[in-house]
Protein backbone atom coordinates (compact mmCIF):
# COMPACT_ATOMS: atom_id res chain seq x y z
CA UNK A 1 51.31 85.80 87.87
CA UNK A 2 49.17 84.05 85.10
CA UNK A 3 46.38 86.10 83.89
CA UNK A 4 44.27 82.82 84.49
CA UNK A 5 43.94 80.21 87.16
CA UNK A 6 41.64 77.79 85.47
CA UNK A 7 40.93 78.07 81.74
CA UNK A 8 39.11 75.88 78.87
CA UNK A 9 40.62 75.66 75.74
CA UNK A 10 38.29 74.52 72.93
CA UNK A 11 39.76 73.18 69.66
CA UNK A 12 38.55 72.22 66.73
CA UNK A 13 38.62 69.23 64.86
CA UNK A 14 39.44 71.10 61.78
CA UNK A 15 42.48 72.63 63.08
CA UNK A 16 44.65 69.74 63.85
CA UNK A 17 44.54 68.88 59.69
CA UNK A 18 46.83 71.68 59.10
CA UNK A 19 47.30 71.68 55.46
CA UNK A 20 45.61 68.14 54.66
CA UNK A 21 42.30 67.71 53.87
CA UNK A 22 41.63 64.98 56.34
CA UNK A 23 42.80 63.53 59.58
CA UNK A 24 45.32 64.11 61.91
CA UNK A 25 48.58 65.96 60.80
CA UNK A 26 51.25 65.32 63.08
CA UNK A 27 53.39 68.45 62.39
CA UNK A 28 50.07 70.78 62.92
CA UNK A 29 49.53 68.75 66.19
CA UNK A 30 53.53 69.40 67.51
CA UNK A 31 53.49 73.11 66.09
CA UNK A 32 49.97 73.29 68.48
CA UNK A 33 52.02 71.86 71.78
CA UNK A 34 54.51 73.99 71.32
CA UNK A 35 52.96 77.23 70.86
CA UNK A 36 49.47 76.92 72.80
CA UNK A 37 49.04 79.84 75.32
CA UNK A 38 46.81 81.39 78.03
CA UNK A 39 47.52 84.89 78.07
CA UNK A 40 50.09 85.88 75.07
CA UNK A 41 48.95 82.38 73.02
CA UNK A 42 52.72 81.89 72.41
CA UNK A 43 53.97 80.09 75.38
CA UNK A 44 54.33 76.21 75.32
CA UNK A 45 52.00 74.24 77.50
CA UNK A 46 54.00 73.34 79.68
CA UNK A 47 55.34 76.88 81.11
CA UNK A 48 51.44 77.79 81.10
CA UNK A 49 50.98 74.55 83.35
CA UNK A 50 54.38 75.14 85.16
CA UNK A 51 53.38 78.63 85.80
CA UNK A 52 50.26 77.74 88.10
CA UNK A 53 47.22 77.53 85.29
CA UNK A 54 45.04 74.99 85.36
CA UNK A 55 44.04 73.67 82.09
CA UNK A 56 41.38 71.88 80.59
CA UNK A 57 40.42 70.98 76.88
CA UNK A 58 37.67 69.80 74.82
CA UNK A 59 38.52 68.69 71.63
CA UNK A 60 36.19 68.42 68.56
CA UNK A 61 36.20 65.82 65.72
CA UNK A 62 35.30 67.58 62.40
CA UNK A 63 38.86 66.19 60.85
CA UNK A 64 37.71 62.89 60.92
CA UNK A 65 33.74 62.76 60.94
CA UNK A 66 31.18 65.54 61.65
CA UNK A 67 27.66 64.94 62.66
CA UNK A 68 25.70 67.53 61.48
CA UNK A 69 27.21 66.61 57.80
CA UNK A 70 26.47 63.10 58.50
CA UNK A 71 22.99 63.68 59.02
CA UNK A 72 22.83 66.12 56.50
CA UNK A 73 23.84 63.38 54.03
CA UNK A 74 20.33 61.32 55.05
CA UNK A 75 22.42 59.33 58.43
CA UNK A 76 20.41 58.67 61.32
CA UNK A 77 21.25 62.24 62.70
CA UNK A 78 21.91 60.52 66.18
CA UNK A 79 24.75 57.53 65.01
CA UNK A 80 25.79 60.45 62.84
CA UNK A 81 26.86 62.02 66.48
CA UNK A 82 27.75 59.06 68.00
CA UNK A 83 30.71 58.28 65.09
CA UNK A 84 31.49 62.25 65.89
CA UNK A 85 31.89 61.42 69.65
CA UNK A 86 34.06 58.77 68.75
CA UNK A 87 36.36 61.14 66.26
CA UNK A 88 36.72 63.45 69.23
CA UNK A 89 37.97 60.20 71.48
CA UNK A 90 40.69 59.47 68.44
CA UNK A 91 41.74 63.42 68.43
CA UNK A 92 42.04 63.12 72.27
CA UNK A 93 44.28 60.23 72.28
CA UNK A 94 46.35 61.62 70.05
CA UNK A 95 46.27 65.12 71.89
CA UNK A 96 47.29 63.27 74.89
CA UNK A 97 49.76 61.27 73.40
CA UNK A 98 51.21 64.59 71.90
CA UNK A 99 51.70 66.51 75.64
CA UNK A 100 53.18 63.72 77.11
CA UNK A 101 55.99 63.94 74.61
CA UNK A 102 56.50 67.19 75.61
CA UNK A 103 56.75 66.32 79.53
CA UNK A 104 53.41 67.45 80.17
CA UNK A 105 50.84 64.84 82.16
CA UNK A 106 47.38 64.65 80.76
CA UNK A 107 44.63 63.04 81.18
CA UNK A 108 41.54 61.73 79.16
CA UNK A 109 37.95 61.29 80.58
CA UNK A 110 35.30 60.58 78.13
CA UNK A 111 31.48 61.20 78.44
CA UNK A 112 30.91 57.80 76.76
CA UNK A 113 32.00 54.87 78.90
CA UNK A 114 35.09 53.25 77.14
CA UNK A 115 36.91 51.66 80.20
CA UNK A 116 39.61 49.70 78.51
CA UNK A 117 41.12 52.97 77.27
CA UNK A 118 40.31 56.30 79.47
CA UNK A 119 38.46 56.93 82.53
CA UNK A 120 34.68 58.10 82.57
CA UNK A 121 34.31 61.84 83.22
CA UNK A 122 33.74 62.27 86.69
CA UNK A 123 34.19 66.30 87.61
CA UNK A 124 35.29 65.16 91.08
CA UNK A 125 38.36 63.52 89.74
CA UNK A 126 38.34 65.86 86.92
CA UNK A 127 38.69 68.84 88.98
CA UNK A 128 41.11 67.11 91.31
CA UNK A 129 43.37 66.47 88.44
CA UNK A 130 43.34 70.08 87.35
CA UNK A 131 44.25 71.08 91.11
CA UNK A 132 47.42 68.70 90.68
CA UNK A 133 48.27 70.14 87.67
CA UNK A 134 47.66 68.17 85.12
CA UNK A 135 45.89 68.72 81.84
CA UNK A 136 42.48 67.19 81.68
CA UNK A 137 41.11 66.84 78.12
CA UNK A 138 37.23 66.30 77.57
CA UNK A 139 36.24 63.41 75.24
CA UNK A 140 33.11 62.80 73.49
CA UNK A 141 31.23 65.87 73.52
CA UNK A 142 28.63 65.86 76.19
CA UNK A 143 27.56 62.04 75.08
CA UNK A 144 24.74 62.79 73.91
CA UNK A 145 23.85 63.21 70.05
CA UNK A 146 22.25 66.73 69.25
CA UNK A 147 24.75 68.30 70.81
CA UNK A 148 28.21 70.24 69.30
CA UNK A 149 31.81 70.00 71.22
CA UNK A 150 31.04 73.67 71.58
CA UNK A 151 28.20 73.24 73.64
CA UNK A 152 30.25 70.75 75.88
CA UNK A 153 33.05 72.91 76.05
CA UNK A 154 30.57 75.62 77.49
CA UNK A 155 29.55 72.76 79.34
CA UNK A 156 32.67 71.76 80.76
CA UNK A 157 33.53 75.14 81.62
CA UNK A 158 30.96 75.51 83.72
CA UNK A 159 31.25 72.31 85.57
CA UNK A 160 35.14 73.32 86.16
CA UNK A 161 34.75 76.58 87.10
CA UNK A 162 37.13 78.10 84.36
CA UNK A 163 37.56 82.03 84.04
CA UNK A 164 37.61 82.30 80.46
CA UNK A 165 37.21 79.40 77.55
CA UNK A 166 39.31 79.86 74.77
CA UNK A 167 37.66 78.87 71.23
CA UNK A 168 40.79 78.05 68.59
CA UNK A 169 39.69 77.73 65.08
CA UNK A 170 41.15 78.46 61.75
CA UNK A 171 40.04 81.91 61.97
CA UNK A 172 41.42 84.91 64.13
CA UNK A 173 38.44 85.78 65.66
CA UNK A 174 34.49 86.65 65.56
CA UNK A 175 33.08 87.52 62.15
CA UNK A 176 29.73 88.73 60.84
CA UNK A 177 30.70 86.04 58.21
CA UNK A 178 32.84 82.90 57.89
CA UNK A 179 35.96 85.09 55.97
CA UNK A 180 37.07 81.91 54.28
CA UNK A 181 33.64 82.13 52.60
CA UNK A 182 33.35 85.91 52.34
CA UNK A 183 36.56 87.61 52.37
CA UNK A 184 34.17 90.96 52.96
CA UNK A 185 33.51 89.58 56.69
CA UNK A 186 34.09 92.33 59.73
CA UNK A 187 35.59 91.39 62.39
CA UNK A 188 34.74 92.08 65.48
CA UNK A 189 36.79 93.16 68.64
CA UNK A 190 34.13 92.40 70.93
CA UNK A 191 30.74 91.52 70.77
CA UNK A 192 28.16 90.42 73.46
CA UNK A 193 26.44 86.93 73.83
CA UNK A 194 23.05 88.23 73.06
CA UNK A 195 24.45 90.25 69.74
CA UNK A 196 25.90 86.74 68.59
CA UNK A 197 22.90 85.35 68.76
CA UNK A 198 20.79 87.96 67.18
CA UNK A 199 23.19 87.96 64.63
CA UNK A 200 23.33 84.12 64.29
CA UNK A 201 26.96 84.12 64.50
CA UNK A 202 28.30 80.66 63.42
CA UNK A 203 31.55 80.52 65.48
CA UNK A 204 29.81 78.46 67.83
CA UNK A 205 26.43 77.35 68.19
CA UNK A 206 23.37 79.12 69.75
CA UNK A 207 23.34 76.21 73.27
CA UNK A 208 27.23 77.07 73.73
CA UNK A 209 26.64 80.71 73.57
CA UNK A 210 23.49 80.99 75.19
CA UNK A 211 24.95 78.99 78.42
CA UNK A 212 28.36 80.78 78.49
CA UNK A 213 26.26 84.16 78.66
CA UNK A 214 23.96 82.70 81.35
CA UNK A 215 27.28 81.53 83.72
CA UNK A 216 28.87 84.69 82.67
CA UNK A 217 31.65 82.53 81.12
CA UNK A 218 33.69 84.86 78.68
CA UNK A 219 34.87 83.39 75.19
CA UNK A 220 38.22 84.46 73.03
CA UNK A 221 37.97 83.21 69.51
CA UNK A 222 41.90 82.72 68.29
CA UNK A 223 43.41 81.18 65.32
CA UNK A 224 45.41 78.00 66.13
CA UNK A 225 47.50 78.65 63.01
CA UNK A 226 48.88 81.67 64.00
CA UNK A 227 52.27 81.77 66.16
């Protein structure tokens, strides 16, 4: 028996560049097919599917645009997250694209109406798909600027009644400092959602954390780069 039934895995944008320093690398993105996992994070996706869990994903876009550096670099903060929705659409695509090669069905559904290549989200059909056993992969954040992909992931979550969201990054787990930055950092085995915010952990943003505590939605941190 899966440890799971229903799960959200959140990935970052950053983590599908593997060794480039921009875009989409395609041998990062057919390592992550095969060696995504619910419980032990090394089975493929498709014996976690096959097995009985239901999985969703929200995907960001931080490989090909980010909107908090966008407005940061004097951009209308709000197109700034619009072009980030839209690098999360690309990363889905591709995402999709990638499981279907591997036998596995997914679907995309996008917060921001683009008809002419995935459905609208609709949790209905979104949670009807997961029941049937497909993947279901969140595009577009929560389509509306001022808002991360973590906060939609918690989002998502929420709306799809997952057990556990899954946060893979390029780092193992939670820090009291990025480690890339400050190879001093602690990690920590567990923490609570109101220490990370006291502490102004930067794994995920303050809305994200803040609404996993309040639907008592727990959160593993992982490294995608690790087998």
């Amino acid at each position: 028996m899966p440890a799971y039934k229903r799960v959200l895995l959140k990935l970052s944008g950053e983590a599908l560049m593997g060794d480039d320093a921009f875009g989409i690398n395609p041998v990062t993105i057919d390592s992550m097919v095969k060696e995504i996992a619910i419980d032990s994070m090394v089975k493929e996706i498709a014996d976690v599917v096959n097995s009985g869990v239901e999985l969703a994903i929200v995907i960001g876009g931080g490989n090909i645009f980010r909107g908090v550096a966008g407005g940061a670099a004097g951009m209308d903060r709000a197109t700034a997250d619009y072009m980030g929705m839209l690098a999360t659409m690309m990363n889905s695509l591709a995402l999709q694209d990638a499981l279907r090669q591997k036998g596995v069905e997914a679907r995309v559904q996008s917060a921001l109406r683009m008809d002419q290549v995935v459905e609208p989200y609709i949790r209905p059909r979104a949670i009807r798909a997961l029941s049937e056993g497909k993947v279901v992969i969140f595009a577009a954040g929560t389509g509306n600027p001022f808002f991360t992909t973590d906060t939609a992931a918690a989002l998502r979550g929420a709306e799809m009644g997952v057990e556990i969201m899954l946060k893979a990054t390029k780092v193992d787990g939670i820090y009291s400092a990025d480690p890339v930055k400050d190879p001093s950092a602690t990690l920590y085995k567990t923490i609570t959602f109101d220490e990370a915010l006291i502490k102004n952990l930067q794994v995920m943003d303050a809305t994200a954390f803040a609404l996993c505590r309040d639907r008592k939605l727990p959160i593993k941190v992982f490294s995608i780069l690790k087998p």
